[in-house]
N, C-alpha and C. Protein backbone atom coordinates (compact mmCIF):
# COMPACT_ATOMS: atom_id res chain seq x y z
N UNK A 1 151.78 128.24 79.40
CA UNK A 1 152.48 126.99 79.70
C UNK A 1 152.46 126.10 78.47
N UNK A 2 153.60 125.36 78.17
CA UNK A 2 153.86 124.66 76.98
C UNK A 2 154.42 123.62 77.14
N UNK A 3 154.54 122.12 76.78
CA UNK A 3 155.08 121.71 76.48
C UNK A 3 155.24 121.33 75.19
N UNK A 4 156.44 120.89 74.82
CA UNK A 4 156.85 120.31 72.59
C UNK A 4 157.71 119.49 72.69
N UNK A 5 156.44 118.36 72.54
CA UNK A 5 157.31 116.92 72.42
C UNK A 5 157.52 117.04 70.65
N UNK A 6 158.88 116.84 70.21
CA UNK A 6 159.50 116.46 68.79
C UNK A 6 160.13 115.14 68.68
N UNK A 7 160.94 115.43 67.04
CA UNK A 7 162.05 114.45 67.22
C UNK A 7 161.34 112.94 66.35
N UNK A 8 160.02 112.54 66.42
CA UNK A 8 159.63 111.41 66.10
C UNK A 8 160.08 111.16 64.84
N UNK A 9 159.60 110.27 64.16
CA UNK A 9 159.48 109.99 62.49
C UNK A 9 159.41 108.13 62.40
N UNK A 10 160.05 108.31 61.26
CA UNK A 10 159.54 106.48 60.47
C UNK A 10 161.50 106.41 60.75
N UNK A 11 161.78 105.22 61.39
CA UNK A 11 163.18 104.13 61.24
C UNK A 11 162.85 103.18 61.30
N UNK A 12 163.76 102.49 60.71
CA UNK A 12 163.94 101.03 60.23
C UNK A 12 164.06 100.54 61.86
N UNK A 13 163.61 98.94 62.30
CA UNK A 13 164.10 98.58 63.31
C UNK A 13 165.87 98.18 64.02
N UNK A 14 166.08 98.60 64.46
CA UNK A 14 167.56 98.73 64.87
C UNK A 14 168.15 100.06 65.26
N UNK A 15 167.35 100.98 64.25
CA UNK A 15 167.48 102.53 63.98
C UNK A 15 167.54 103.08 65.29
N UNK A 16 167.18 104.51 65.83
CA UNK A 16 167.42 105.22 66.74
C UNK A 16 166.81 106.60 66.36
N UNK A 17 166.37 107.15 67.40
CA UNK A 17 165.59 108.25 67.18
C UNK A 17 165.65 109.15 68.51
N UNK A 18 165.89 110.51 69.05
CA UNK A 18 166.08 111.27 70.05
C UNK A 18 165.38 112.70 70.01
N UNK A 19 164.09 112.34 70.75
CA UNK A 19 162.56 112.44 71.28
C UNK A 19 163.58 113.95 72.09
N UNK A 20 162.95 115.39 71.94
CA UNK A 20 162.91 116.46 73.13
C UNK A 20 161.58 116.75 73.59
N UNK A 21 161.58 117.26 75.12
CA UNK A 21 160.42 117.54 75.32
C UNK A 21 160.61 118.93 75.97
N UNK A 22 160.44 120.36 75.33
CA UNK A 22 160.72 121.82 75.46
C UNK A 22 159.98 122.08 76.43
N UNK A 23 160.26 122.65 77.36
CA UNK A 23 159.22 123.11 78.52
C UNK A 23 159.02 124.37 78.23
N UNK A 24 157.97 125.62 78.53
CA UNK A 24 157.68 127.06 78.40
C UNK A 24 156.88 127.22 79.59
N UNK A 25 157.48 128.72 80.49
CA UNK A 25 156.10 129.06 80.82
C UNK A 25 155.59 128.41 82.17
N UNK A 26 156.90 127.65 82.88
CA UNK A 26 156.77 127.54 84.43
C UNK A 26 157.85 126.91 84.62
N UNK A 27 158.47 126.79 85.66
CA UNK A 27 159.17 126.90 86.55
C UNK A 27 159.92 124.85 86.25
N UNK A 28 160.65 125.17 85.07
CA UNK A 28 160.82 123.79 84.67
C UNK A 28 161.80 123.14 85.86
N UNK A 29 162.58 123.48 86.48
CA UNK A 29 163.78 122.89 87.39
C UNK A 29 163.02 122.20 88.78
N UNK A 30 161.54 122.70 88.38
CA UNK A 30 160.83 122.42 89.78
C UNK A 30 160.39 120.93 89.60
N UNK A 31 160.12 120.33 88.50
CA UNK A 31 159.36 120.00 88.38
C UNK A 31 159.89 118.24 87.16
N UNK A 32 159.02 117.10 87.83
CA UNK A 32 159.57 115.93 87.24
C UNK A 32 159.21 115.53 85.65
N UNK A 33 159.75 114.94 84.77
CA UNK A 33 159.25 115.08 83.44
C UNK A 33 159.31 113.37 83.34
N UNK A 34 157.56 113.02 82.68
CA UNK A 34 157.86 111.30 82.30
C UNK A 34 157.43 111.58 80.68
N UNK A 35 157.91 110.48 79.61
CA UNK A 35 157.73 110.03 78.81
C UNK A 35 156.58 108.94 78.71
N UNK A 36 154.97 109.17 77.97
CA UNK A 36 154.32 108.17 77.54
C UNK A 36 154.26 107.90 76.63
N UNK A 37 153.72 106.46 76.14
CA UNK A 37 153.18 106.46 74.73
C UNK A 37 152.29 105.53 74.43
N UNK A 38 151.36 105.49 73.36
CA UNK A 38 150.43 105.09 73.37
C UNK A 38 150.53 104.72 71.46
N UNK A 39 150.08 103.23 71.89
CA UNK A 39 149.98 102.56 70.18
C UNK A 39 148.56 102.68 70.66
N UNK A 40 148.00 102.55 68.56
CA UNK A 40 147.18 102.02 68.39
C UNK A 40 145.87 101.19 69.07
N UNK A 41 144.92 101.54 69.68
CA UNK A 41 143.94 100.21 70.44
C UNK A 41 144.63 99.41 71.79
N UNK A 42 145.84 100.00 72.34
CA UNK A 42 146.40 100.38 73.50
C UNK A 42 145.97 101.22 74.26
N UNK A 43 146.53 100.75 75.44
CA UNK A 43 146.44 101.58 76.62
C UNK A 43 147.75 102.79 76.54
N UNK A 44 147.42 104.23 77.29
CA UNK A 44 148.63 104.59 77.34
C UNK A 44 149.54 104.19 78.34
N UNK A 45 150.81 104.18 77.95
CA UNK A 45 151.68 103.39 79.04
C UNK A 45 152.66 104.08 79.56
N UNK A 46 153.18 104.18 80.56
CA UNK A 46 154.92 105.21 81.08
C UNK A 46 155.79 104.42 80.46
N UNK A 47 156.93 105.01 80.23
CA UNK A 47 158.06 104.59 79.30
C UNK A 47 159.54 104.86 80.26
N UNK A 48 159.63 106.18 80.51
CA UNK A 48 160.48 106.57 81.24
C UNK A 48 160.02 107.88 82.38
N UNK A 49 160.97 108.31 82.87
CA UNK A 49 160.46 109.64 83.91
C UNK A 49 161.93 109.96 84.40
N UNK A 50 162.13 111.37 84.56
CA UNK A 50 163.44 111.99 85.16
C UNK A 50 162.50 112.99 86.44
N UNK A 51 162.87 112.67 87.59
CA UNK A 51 162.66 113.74 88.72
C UNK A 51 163.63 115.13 88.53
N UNK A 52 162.86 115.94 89.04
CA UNK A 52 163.46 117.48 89.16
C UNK A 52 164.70 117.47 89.93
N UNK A 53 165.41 116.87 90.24
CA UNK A 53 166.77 116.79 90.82
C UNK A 53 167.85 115.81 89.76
N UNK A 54 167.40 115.72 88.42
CA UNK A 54 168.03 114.38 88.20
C UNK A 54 168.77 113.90 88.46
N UNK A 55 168.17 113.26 89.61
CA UNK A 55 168.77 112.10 90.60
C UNK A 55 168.05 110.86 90.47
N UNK A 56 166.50 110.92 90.07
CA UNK A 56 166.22 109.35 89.90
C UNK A 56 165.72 109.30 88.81
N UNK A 57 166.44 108.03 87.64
CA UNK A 57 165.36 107.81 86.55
C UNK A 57 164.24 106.63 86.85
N UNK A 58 163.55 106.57 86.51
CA UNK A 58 162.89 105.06 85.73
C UNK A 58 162.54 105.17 83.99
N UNK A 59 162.42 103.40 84.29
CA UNK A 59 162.27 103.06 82.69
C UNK A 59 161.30 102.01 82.57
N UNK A 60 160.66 101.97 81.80
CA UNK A 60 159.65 100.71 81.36
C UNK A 60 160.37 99.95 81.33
N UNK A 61 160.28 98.44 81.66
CA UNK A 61 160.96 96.98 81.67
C UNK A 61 161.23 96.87 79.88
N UNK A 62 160.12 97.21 79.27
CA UNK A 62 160.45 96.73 78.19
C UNK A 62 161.43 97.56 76.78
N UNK A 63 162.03 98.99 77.79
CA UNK A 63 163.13 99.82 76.96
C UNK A 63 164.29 99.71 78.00
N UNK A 64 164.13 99.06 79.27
CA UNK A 64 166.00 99.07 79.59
C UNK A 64 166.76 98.48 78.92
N UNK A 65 167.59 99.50 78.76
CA UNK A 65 169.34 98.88 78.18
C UNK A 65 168.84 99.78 76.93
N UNK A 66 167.71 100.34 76.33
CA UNK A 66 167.99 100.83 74.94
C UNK A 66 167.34 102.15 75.05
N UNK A 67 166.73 102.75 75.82
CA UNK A 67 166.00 103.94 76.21
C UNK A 67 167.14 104.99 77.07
N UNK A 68 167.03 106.06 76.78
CA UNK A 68 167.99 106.53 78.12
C UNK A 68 167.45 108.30 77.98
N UNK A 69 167.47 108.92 79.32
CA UNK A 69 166.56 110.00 79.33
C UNK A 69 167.44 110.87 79.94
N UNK A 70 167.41 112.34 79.90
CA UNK A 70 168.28 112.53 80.42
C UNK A 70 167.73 114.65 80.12
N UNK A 71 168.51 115.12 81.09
CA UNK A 71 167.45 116.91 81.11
C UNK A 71 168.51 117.44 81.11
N UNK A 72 168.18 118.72 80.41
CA UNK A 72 168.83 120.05 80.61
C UNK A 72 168.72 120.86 80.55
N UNK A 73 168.63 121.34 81.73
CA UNK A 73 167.57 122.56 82.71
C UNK A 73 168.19 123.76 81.87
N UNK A 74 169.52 124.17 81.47
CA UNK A 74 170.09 125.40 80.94
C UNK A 74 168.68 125.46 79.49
N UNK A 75 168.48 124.17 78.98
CA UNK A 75 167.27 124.81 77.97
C UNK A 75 166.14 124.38 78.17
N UNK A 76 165.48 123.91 79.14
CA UNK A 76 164.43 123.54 79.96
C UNK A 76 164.16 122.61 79.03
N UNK A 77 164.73 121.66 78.56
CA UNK A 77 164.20 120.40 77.66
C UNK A 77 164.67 118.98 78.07
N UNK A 78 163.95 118.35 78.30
CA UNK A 78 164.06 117.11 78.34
C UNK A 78 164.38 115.99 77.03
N UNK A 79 165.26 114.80 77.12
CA UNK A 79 165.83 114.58 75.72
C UNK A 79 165.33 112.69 76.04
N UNK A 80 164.76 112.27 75.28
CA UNK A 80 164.78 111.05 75.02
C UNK A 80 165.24 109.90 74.11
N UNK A 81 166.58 109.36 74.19
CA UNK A 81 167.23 109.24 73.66
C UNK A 81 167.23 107.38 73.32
N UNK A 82 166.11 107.12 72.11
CA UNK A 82 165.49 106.03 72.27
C UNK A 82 166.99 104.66 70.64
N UNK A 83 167.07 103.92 71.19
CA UNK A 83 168.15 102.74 70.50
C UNK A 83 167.79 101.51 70.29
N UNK A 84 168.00 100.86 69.26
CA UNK A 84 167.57 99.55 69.20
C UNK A 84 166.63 99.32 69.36
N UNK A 85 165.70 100.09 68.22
CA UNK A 85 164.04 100.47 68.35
C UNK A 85 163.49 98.79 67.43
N UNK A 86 162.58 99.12 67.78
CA UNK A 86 161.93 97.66 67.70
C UNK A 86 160.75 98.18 67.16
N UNK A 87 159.62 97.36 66.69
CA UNK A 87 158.24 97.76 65.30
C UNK A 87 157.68 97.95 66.91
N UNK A 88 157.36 97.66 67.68
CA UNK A 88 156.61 97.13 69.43
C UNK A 88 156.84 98.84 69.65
N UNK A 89 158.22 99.63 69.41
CA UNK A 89 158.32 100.95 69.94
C UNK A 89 157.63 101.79 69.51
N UNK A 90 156.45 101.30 68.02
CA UNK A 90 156.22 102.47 67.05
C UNK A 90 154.47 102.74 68.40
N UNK A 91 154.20 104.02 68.38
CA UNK A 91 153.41 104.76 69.14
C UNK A 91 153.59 106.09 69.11
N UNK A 92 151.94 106.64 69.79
CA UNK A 92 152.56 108.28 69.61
C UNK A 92 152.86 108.37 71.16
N UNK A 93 154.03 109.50 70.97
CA UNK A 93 154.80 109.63 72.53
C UNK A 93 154.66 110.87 72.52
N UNK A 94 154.34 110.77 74.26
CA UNK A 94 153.89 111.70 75.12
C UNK A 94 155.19 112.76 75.93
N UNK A 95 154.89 113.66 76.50
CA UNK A 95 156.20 114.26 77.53
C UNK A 95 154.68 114.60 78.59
N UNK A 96 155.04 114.93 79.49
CA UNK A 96 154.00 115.43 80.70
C UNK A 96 155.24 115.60 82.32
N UNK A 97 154.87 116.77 82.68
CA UNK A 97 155.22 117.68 83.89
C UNK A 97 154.56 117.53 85.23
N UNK A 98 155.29 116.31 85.83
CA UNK A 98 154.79 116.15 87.19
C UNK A 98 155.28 117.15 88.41
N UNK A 99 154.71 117.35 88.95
CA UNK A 99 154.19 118.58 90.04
C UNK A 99 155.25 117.73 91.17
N UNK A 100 156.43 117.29 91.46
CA UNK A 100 156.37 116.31 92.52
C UNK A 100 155.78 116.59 93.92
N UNK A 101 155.45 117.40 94.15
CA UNK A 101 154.45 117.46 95.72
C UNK A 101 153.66 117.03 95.81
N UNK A 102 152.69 117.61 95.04
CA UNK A 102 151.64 117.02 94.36
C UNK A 102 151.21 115.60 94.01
N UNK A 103 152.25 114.98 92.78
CA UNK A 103 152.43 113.86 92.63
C UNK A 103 151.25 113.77 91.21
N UNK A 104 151.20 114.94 90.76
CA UNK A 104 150.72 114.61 89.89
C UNK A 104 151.11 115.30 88.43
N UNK A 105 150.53 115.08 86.82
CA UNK A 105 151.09 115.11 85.81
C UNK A 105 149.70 116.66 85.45
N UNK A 106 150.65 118.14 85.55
CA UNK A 106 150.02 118.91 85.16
C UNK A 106 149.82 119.14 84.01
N UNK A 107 150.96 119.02 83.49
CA UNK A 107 150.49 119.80 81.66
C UNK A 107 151.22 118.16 81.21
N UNK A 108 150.58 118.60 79.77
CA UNK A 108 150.98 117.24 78.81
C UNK A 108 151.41 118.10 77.49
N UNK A 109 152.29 117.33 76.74
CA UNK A 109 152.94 118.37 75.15
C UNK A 109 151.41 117.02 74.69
N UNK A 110 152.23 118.00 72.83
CA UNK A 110 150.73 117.58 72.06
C UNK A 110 151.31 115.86 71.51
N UNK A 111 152.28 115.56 71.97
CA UNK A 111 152.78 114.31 71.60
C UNK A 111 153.20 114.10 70.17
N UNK A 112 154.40 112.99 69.75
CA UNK A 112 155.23 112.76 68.82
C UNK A 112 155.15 111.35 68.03
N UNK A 113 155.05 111.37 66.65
CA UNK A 113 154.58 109.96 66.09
C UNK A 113 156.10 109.02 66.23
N UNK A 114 156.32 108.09 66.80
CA UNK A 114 157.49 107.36 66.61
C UNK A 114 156.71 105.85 65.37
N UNK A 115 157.79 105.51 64.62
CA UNK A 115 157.14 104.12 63.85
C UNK A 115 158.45 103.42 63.48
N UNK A 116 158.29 102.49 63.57
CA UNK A 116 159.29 101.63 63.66
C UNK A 116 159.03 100.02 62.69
N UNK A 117 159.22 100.29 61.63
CA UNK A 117 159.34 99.14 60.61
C UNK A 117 160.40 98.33 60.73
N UNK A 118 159.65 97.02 59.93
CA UNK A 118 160.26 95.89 60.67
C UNK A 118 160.81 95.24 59.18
């Protein structure tokens, strides 16, 4: 079982950057995918999440209107498609595979540096 969160790097603020998160190795269509991330001497925080039907997103209050998430099961990857990044966005970001029955987050990828200069 795998997940590979990519995609990060250094942009300028305003910039844009589009985060995948590769699933391997179980039964990806089953199963809900959220986005975390975690700065520096922070807590880690949820950002976004797509359920296994994508039928419902959420988003952190503080990326609506510039975050947008979105799956595609033909390559079992999840795509995070982050805009109007702000220095506040720079953190390392997470992907993790919620079980929805369950209700819980089985596997986690090894996470992605985002940085965002100001």
């Amino acid at each position: 079982v795998q997940l590979q969160a990519c995609g990060g790097g250094l942009v300028q603020a305003g910039g844009s950057l589009r985060l995948s998160c590769a699933a391997s190795g179980f039964t990806f269509a089953h199963y809900a995918i959220g986005w975390f991330r975690q700065a520096p001497g922070k807590a880690r925080e949820g950002v976004s999440y797509i359920d296994n039907r994508d039928v419902f997103t959420w988003y952190h209050e503080s990326v609506k209107g510039r975050f947008t998430i979105s799956s595609d099961n033909a390559k079992n990857t999840v795509y995070l498609q982050m805009n109007s990044l702000k220095p506040e966005d720079t953190a390392v970001y997470y992907c993790a595979a919620e079980d929805p029955e369950k209700r819980l987050y089985e596997w986690w990828g090894q996470g992605t540096q985002v940085t965002v200069s100001s």
